[in-house]
C-alpha atoms as a PDB file:
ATOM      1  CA  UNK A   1      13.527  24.302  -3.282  1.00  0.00           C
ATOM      2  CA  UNK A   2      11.163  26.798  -1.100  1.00  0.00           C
ATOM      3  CA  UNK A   3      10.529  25.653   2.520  1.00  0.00           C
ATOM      4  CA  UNK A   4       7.040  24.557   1.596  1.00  0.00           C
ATOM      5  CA  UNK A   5       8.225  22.577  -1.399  1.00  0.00           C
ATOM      6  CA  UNK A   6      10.627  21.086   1.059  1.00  0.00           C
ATOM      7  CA  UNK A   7       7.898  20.575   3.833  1.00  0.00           C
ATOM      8  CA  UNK A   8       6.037  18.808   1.461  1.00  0.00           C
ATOM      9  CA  UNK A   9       8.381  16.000  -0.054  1.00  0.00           C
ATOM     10  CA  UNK A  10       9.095  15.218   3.603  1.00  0.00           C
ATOM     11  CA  UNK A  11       5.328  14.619   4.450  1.00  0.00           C
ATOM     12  CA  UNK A  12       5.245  12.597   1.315  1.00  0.00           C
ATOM     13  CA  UNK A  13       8.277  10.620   1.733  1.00  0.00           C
ATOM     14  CA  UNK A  14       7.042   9.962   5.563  1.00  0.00           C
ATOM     15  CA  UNK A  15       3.488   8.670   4.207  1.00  0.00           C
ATOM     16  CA  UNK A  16       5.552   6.107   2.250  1.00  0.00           C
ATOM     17  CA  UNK A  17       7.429   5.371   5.206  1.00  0.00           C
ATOM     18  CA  UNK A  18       5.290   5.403   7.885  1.00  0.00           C
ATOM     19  CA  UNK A  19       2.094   4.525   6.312  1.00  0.00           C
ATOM     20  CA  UNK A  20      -1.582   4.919   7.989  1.00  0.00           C
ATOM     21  CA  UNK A  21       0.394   6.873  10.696  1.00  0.00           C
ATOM     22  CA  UNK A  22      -1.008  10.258   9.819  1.00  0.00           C
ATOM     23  CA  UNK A  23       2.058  11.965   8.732  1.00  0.00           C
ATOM     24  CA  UNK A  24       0.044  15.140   7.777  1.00  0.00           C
ATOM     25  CA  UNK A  25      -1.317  15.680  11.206  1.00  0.00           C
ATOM     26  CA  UNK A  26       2.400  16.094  12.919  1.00  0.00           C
ATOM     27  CA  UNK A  27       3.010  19.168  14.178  1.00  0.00           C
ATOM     28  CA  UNK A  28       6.177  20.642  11.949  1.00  0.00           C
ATOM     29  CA  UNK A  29       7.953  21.427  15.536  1.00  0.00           C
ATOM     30  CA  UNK A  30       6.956  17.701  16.208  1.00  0.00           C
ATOM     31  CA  UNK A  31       9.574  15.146  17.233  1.00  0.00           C
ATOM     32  CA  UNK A  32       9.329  12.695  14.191  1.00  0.00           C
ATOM     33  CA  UNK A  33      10.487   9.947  15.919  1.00  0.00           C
ATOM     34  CA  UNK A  34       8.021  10.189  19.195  1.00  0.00           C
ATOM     35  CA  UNK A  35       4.953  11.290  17.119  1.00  0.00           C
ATOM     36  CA  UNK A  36       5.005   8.678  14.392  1.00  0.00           C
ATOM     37  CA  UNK A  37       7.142   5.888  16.467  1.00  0.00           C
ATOM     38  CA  UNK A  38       9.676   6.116  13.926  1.00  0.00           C
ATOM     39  CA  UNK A  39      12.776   3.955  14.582  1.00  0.00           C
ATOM     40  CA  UNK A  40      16.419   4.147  13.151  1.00  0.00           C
ATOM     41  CA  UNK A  41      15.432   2.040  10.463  1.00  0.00           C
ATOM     42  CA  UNK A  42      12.153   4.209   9.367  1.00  0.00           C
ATOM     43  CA  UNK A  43      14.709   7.383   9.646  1.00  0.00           C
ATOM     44  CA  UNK A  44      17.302   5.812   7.281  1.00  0.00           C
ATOM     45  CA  UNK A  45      14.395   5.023   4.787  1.00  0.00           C
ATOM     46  CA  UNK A  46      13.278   8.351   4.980  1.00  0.00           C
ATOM     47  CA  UNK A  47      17.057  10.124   4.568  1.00  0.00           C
ATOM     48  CA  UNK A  48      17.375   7.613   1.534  1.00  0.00           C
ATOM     49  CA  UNK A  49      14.225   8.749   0.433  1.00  0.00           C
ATOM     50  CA  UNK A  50      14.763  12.748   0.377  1.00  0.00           C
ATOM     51  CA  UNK A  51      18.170  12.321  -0.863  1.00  0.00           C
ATOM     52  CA  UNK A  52      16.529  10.559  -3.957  1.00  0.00           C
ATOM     53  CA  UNK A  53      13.376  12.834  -4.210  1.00  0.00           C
ATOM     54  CA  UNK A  54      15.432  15.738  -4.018  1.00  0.00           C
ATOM     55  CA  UNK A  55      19.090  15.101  -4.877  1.00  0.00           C
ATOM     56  CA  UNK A  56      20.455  16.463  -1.112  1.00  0.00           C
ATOM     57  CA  UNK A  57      22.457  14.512   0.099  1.00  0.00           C
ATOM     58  CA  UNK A  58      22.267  14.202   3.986  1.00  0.00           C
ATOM     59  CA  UNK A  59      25.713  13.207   6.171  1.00  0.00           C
ATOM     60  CA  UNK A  60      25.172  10.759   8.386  1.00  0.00           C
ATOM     61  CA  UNK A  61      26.659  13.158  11.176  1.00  0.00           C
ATOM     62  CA  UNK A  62      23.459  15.464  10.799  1.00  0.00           C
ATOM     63  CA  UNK A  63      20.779  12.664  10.862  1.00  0.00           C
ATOM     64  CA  UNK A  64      20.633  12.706  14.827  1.00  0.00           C
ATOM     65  CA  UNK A  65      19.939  16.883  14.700  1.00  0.00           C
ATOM     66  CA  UNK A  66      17.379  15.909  12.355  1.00  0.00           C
ATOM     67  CA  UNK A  67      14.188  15.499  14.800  1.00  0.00           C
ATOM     68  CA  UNK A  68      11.155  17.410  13.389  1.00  0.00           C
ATOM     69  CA  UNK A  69       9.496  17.926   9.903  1.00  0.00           C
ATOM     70  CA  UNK A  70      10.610  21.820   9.996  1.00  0.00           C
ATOM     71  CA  UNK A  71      14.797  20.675  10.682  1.00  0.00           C
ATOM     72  CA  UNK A  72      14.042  18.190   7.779  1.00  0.00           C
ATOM     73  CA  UNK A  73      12.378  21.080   5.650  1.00  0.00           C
ATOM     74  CA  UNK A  74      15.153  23.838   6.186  1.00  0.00           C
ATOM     75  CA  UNK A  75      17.860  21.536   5.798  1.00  0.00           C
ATOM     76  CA  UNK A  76      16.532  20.523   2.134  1.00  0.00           C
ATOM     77  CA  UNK A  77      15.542  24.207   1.791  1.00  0.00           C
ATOM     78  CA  UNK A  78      18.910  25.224   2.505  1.00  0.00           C
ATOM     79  CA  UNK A  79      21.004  22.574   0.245  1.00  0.00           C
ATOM     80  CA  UNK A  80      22.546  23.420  -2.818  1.00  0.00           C
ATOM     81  CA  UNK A  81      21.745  20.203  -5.143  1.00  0.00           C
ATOM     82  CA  UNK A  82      24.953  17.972  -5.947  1.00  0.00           C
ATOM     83  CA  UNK A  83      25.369  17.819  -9.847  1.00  0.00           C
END
């Protein structure tokens, strides 16, 4: 997956989250949580959400590094796809 394929599912899967809250407008450098007034619950959706988009598989232990739409992006980018 290319960084703008990866970019992309994340802005989609945030839409479905987070709908009406203008996921294409944040910044990718953009705290997720502060600019969309995400909570833990709204993170988990989204984790459960690129893990079944894209088949990565993210630890619970890397969620909190997880803040913007870029960290997102590179760590999808960056996964090798379990299977």
């Amino acid at each position: 997956m290319t960084p703008d394929d990866a970019r992309a599912l994340v802005r989609r899967c945030l839409d479905e989250i987070a709908p009406g809250a203008g996921g294409d407008a944040v910044a990718p450098d953009a705290d997720l949580r502060e600019a969309l007034d995400l909570d833990s619950m709204d993170i988990f959706n989204l984790v459960a959400a690129l893990a079944q988009e894209s088949g990565v598989d993210i630890a619970d232990r890397e969620v909190a590094g997880l803040t913007t739409l870029d960290a997102f992006a590179e760590r999808l980018a960056s996964a090798r796809v379990a299977g």
